[in-house]
Protein backbone atom coordinates (compact mmCIF):
# COMPACT_ATOMS: atom_id res chain seq x y z
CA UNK A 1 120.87 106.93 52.99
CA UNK A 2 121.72 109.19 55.62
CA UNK A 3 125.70 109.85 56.19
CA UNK A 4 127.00 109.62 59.79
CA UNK A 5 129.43 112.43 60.51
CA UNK A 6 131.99 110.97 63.18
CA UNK A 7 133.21 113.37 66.23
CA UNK A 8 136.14 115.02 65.65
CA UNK A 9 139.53 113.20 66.74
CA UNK A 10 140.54 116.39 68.76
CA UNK A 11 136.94 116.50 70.68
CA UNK A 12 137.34 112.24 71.01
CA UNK A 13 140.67 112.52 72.60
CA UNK A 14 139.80 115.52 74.90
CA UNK A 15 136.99 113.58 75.77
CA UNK A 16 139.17 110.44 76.80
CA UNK A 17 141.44 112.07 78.50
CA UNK A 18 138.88 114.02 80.43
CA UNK A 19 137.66 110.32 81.12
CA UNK A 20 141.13 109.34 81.56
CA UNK A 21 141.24 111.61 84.49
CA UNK A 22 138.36 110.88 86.70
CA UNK A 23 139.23 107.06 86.12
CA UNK A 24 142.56 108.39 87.69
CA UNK A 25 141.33 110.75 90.45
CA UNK A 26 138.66 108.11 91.56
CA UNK A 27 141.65 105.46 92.08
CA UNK A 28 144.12 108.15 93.99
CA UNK A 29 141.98 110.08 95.77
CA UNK A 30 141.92 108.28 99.21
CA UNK A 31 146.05 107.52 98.77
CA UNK A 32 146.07 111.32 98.64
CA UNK A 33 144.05 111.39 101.45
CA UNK A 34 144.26 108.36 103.69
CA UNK A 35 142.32 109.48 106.74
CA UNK A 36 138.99 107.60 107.64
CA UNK A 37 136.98 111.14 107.58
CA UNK A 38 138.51 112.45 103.72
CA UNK A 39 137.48 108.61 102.48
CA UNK A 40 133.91 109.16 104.03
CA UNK A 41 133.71 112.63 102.54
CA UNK A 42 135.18 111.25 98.63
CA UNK A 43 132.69 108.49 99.55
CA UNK A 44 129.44 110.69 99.88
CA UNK A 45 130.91 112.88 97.30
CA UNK A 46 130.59 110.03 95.00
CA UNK A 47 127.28 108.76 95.23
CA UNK A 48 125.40 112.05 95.81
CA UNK A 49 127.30 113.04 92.35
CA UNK A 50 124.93 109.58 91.16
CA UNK A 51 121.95 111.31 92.69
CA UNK A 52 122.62 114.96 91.39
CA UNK A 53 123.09 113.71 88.00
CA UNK A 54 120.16 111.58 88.17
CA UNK A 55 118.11 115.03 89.58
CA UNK A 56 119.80 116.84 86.22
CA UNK A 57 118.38 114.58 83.86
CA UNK A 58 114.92 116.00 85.26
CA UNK A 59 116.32 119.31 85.55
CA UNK A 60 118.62 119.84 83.04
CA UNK A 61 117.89 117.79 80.49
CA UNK A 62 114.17 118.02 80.60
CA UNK A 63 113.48 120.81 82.51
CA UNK A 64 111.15 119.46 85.13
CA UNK A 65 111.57 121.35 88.26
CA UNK A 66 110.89 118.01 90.62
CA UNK A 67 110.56 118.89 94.48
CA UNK A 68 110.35 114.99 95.85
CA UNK A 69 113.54 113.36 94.34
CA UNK A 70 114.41 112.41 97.50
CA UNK A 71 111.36 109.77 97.46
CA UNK A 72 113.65 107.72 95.01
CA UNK A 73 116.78 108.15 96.95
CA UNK A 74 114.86 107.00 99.81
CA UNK A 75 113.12 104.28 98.76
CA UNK A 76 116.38 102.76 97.09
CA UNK A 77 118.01 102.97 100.73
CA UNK A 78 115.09 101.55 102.74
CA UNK A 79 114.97 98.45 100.07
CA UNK A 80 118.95 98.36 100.05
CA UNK A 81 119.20 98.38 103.91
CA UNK A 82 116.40 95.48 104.15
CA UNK A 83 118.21 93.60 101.45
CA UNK A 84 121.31 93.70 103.43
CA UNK A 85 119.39 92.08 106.20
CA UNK A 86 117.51 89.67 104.51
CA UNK A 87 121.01 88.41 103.27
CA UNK A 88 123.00 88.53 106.39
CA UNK A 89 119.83 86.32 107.27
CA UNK A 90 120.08 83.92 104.44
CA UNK A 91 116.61 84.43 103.50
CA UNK A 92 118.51 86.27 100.22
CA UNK A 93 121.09 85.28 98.33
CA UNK A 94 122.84 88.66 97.17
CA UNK A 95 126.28 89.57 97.17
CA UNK A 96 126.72 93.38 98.84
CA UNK A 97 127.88 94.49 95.34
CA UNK A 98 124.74 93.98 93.86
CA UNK A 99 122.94 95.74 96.41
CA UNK A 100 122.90 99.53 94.77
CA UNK A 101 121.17 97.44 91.79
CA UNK A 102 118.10 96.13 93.94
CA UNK A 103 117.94 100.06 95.05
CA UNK A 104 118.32 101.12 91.70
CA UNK A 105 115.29 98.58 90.41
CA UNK A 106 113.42 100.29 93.90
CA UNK A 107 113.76 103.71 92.48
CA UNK A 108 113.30 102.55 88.84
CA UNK A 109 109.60 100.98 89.86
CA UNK A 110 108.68 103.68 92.16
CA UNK A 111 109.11 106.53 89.39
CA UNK A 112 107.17 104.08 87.30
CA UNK A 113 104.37 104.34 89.33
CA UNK A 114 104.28 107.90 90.32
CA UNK A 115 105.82 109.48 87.42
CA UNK A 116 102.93 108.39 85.62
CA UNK A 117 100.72 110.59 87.51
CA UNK A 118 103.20 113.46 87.68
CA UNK A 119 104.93 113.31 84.18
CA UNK A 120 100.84 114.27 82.49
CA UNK A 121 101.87 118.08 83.32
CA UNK A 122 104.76 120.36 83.11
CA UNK A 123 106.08 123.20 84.29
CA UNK A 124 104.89 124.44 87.74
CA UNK A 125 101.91 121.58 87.94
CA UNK A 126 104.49 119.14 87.67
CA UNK A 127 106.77 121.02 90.41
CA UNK A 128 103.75 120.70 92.58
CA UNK A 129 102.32 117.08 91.88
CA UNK A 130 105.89 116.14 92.89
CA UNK A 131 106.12 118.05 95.95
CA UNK A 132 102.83 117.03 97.23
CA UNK A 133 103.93 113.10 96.61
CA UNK A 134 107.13 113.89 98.28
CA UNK A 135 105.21 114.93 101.08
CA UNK A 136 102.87 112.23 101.04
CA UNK A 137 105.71 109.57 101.22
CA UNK A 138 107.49 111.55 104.27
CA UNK A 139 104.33 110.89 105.83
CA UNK A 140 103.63 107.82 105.08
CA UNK A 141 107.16 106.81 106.43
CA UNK A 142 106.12 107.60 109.87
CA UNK A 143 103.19 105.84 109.42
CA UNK A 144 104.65 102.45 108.90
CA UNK A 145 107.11 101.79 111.07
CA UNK A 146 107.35 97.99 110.19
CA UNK A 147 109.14 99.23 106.95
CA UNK A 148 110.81 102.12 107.23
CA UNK A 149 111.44 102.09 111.40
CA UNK A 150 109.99 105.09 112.29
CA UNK A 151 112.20 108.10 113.94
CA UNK A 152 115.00 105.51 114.89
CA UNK A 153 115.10 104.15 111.43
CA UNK A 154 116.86 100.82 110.18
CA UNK A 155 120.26 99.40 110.82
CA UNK A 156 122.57 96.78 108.98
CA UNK A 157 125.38 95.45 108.64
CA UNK A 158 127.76 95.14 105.47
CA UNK A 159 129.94 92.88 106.20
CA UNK A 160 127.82 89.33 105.84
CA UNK A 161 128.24 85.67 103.72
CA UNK A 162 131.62 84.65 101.93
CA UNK A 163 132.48 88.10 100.93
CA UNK A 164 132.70 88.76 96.92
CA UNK A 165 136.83 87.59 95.54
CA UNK A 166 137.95 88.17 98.61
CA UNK A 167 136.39 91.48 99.43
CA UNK A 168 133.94 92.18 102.64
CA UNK A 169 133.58 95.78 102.74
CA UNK A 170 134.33 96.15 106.23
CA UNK A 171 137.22 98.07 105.60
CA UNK A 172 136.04 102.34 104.77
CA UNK A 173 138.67 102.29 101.88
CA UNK A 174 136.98 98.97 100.17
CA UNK A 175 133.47 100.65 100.68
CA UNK A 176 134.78 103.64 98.97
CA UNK A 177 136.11 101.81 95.72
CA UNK A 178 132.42 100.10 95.58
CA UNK A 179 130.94 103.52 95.62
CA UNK A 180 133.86 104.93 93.12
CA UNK A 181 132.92 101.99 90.43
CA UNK A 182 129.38 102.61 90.62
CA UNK A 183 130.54 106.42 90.17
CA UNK A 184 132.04 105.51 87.53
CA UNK A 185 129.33 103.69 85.40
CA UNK A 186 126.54 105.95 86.49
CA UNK A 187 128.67 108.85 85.48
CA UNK A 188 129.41 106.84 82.16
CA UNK A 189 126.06 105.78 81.91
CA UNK A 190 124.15 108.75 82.31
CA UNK A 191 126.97 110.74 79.80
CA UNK A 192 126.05 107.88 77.19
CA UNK A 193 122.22 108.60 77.59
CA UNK A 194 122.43 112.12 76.38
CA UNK A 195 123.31 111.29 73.26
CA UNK A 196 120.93 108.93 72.32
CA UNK A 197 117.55 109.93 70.67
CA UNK A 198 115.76 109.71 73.69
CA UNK A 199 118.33 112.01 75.37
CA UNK A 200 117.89 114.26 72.50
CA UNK A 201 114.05 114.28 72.49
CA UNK A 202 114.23 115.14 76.00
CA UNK A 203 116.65 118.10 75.37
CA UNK A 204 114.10 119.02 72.66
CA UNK A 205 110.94 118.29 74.86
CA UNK A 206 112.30 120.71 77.27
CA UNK A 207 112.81 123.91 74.53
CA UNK A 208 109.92 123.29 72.29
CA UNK A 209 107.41 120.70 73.57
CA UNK A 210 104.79 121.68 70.94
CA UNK A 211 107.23 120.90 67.99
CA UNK A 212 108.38 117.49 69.55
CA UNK A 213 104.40 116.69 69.65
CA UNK A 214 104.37 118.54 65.80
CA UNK A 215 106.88 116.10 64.00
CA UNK A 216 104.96 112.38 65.82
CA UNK A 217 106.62 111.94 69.30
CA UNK A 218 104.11 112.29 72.75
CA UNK A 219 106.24 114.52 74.78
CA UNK A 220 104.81 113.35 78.11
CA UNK A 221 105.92 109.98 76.90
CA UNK A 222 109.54 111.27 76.84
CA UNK A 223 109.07 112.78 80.14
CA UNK A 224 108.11 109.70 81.77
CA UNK A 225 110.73 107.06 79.69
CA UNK A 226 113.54 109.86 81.47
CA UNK A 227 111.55 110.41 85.36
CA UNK A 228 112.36 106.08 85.18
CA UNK A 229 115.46 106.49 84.20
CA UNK A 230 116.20 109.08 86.57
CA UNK A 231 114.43 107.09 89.41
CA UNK A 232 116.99 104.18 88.93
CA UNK A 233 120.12 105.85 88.99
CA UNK A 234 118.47 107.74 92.39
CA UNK A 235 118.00 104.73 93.67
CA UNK A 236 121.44 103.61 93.50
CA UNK A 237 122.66 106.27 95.28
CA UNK A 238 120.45 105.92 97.92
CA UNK A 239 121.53 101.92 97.99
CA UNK A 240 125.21 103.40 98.13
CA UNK A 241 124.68 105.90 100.95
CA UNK A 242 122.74 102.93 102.79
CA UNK A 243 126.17 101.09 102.38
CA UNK A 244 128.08 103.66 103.46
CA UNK A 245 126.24 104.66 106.44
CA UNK A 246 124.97 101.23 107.65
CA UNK A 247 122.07 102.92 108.67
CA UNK A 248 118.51 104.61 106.88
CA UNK A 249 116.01 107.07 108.58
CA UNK A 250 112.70 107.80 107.22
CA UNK A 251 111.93 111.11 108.84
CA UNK A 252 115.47 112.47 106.52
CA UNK A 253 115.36 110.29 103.83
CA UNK A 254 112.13 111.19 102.37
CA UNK A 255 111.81 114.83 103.74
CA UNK A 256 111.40 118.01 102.01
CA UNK A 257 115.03 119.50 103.34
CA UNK A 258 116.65 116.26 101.21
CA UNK A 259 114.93 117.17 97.80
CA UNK A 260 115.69 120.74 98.43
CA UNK A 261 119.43 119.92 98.64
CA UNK A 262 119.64 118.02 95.34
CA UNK A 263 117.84 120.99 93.36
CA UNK A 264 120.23 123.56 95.31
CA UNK A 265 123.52 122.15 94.27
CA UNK A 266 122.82 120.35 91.34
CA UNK A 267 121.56 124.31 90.01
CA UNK A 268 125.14 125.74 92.27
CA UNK A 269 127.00 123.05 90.43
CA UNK A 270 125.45 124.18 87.32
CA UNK A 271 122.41 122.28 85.50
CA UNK A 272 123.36 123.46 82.25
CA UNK A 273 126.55 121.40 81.80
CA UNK A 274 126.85 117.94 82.27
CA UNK A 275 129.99 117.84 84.55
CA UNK A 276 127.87 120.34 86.90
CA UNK A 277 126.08 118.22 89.14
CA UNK A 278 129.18 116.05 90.10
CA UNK A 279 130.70 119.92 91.49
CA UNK A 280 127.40 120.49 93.24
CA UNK A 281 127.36 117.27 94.70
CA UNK A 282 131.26 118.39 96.00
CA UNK A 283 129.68 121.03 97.19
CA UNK A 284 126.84 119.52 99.51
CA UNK A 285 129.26 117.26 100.94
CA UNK A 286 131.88 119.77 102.21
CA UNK A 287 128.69 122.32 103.28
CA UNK A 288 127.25 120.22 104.99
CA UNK A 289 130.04 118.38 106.70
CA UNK A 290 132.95 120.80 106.97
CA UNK A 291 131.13 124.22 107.12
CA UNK A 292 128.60 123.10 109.49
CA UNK A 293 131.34 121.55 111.66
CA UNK A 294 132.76 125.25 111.85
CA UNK A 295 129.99 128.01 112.02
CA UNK A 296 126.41 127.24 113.21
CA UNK A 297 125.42 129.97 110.39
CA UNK A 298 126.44 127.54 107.55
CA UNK A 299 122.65 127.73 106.38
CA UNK A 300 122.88 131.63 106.38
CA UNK A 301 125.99 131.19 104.29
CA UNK A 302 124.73 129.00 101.87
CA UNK A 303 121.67 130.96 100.94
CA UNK A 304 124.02 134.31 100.24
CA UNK A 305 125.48 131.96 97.68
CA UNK A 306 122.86 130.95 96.62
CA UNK A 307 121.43 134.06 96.11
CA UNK A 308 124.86 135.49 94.61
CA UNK A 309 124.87 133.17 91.87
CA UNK A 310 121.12 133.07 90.97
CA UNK A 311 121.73 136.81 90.33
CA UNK A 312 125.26 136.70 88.64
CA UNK A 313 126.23 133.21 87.87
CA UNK A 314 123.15 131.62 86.83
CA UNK A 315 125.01 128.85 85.07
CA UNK A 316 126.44 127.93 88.08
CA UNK A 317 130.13 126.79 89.02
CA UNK A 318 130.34 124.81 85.83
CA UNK A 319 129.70 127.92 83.49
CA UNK A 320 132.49 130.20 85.73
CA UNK A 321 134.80 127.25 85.07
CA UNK A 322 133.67 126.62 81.44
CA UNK A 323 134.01 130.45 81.03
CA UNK A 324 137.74 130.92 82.04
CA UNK A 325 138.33 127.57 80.19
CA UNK A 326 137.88 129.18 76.71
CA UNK A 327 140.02 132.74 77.99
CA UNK A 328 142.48 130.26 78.47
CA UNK A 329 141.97 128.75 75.19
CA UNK A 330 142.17 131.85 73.37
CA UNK A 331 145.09 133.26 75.41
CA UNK A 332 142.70 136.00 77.30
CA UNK A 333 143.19 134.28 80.99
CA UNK A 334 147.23 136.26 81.76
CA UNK A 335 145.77 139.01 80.77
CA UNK A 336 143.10 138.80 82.84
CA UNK A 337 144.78 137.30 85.97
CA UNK A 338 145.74 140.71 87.64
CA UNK A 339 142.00 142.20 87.77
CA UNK A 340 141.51 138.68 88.90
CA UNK A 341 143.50 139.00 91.90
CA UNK A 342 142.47 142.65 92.79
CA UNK A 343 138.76 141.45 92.78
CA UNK A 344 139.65 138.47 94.46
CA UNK A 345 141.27 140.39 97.02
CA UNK A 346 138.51 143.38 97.70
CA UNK A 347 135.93 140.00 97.15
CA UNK A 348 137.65 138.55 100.27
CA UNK A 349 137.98 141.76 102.25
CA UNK A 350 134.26 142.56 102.53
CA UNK A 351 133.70 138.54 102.72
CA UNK A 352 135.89 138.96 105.80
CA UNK A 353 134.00 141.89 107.17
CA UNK A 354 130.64 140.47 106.49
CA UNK A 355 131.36 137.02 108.74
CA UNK A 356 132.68 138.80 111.21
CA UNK A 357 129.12 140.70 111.75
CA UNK A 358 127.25 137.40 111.36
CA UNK A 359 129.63 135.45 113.61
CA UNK A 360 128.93 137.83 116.41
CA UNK A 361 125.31 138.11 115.73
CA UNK A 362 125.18 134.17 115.96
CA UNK A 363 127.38 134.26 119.38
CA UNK A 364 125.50 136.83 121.05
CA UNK A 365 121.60 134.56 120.29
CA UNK A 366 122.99 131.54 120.73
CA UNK A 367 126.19 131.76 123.03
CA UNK A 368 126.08 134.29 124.88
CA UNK A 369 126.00 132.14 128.36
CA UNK A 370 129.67 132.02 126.99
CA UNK A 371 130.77 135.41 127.58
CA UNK A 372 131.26 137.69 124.53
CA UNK A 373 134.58 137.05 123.25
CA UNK A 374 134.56 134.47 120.61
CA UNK A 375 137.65 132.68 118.58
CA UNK A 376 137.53 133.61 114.68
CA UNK A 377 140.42 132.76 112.45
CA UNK A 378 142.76 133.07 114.75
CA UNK A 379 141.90 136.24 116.59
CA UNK A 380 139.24 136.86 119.29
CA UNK A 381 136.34 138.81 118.45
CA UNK A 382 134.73 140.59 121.40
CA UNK A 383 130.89 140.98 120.40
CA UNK A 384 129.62 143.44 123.69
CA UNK A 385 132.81 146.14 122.07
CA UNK A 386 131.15 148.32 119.59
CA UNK A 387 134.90 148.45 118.30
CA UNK A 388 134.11 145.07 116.91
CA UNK A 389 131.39 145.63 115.24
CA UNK A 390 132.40 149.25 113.68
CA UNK A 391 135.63 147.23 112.26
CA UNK A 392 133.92 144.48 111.21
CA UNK A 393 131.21 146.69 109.33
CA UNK A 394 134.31 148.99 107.76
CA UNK A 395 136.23 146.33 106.78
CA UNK A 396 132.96 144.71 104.82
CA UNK A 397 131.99 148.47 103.16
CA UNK A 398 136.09 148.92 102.06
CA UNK A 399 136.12 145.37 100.08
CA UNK A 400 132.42 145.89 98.65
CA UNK A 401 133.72 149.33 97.59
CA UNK A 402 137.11 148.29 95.96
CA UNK A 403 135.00 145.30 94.66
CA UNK A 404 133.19 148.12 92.46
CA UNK A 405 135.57 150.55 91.44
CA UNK A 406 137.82 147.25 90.36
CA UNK A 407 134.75 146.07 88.55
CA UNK A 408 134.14 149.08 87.23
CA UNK A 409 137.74 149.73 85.42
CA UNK A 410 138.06 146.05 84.48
């Protein structure tokens, strides 16, 4: 008989409180922050941490580098946006809360079908059998503009039949405590399902395929039991975000740019820890909302950080965090904090420098009609003075070289 070794009590009570306090941020977060744009940003936050986690199980878990997630995404809107419809109708008889569920069982039957193609290979086949079907859906999304409503795409409304107890989601703060539950038990869900055999065989499909295949078990069978899985809990964040936004477009939803995002954060976030994808998600949401909103170069900025941490953070965000975590632990992190602060500080310096250059560079192609002075936190910035420029390029060579010489002695 084979003897089951519980969990520690110390790891099960870290791990509830760790619970304990995402139940807890998920409930205060828009009280903390009551305007209507911070709930739609905790909102999207929320269910693109369902997709990124979903993406992880592929890319994390299993280690298939997927290039067409965004198919399932997409598909669970477009079926979650017609649902809505059909029951504001009365031709169906579905409560809005069970709406991410009919997206979820969109996604779930869609990476049926295709995964059974793409899940035969690995590696970089399988990277390109599921770009190429990404592709081919983003195509065929234009082509029938019955279903998915061509360039316009498909509206809805939320707010339709009796309500459920009371609730009718017209409100943005009830919208976001739909998306938080679902957060919640995807989160929960997808947490559980590492820990199961299959979770396990899929961690051990993804190191050693030919021992998995060695001891009885069809690895591409694992594959494709976790590309399902994966599909559904896509597809419920795609229901969500149709939810949220009230509206779907195929031309986004299924494109190229969409599946690129997921793999870029959910690998910023960092795909080797669980809790990674939900910081990547965090990520996406203020990029792409806040940091577009301020500098037309956002996409310039995110691929230096990209680039930084491919190079020296491969781990991502989670592993820096993960990292100081145990310092802390072993009483390292005081120590530490000064060197912190003087890299920090040189770090920002030549950060400073370097968007001052790009900043101008950007006004002068793109604004130039506008004369060549240019706001930039808080002080103007005249791009036609080669002052500005010799300053700006200083100012980025000083905190790259204190960056060094700190490294250096730390």
């Amino acid at each position: 008989m084979t003897e089951v070794v519980a969990a520690p009590a110390s790891l099960n009570g870290r791990r509830w409180l760790v619970w304990s306090l995402f139940v807890l941020w998920l409930v205060v977060a828009p009280l903390l922050f009551p305007s209507s744009l911070a709930r739609s940003i905790l909102a999207q936050i929320g269910y693109l941490g369902i997709i990124c986690l979903s993406y992880n199980l592929l890319l994390g878990q299993g280690g298939m580098l997927s290039f067409g997630h965004a198919v399932y995404t997409g598909l669970g809107s477009f079926i979650a946006i017609h649902a809505m419809n059909w029951a504001g109708q009365g031709t169906l008889m579905i409560p809005l809360v069970w709406v991410p569920l009919v997206g979820g069982l969109a996604g779930l039957l869609c990476a049926a079908l295709l995964g059974f193609v793409s899940t035969r290979k690995s590696g970089t086949t399988f990277a390109m059998i599921t770009l190429g079907m990404g592709e081919l859906v983003a195509a065929m999304a234009l082509m029938f503009p019955q279903v998915f409503g061509g360039e316009g795409g498909i509206t809805a409304n939320r707010v339709y039949g009796a309500g459920f107890f009371g609730f009718r989601f017209g409100p943005g703060l009830q919208v976001y405590y739909l998306i938080s539950v679902y957060t919640f038990v995807c989160t929960a869900a997808m947490f559980a399902f590492t820990g199961t055999p299959l979770g396990r065989l899929l961690n051990a499909v993804r190191d050693n395929p030919e021992r998995v295949a060695f001891i009885g078990y069809n690895p591409q069978h694992v594959r494709y039991a976790a590309f399902i899985i994966a599909g559904f809990f896509a597809g419920v964040g795609g229901a969500l975000a149709a939810i949220h936004f009230e509206i779907v477009t195929g031309a986004d939803s299924f494109s190229m740019a969409r599946s690129g995002s997921f793999l870029l954060f959910t690998f910023l976030g960092g795909s080797t820890f669980f809790f990674g994808p939900l910081i990547g998600a965090a990520l996406l949401v203020l990029g792409s909302v806040l940091l577009s909103e301020w500098t037309q170069a956002w996409l310039l900025y995110l691929g230096l950080v990209f680039l930084c941490m491919v190079m020296y953070a491969p781990g991502g965000m989670a592993s820096l965090i993960v990292l100081q975590w145990r310092a802390l632990q072993r009483g390292e992190l005081r120590g530490r904090m000064p060197a912190y602060f003087a890299l920090g500080a040189a770090l920002l310096l030549a950060l400073l420098g370097a968007a001052c250059l790009v900043e101008m560079t950007y006004h002068l192609q793109r604004n130039a009609i506008e004369g060549p002075e240019l706001p930039f936190f808080g002080i103007t910035l005249d791009a036609s003075a080669p002052l500005s420029w010799w300053g700006a390029a200083g100012l980025m060579l000083t905190g790259l070289g204190l960056f060094a010489l700190g490294r250096r002695k730390s």
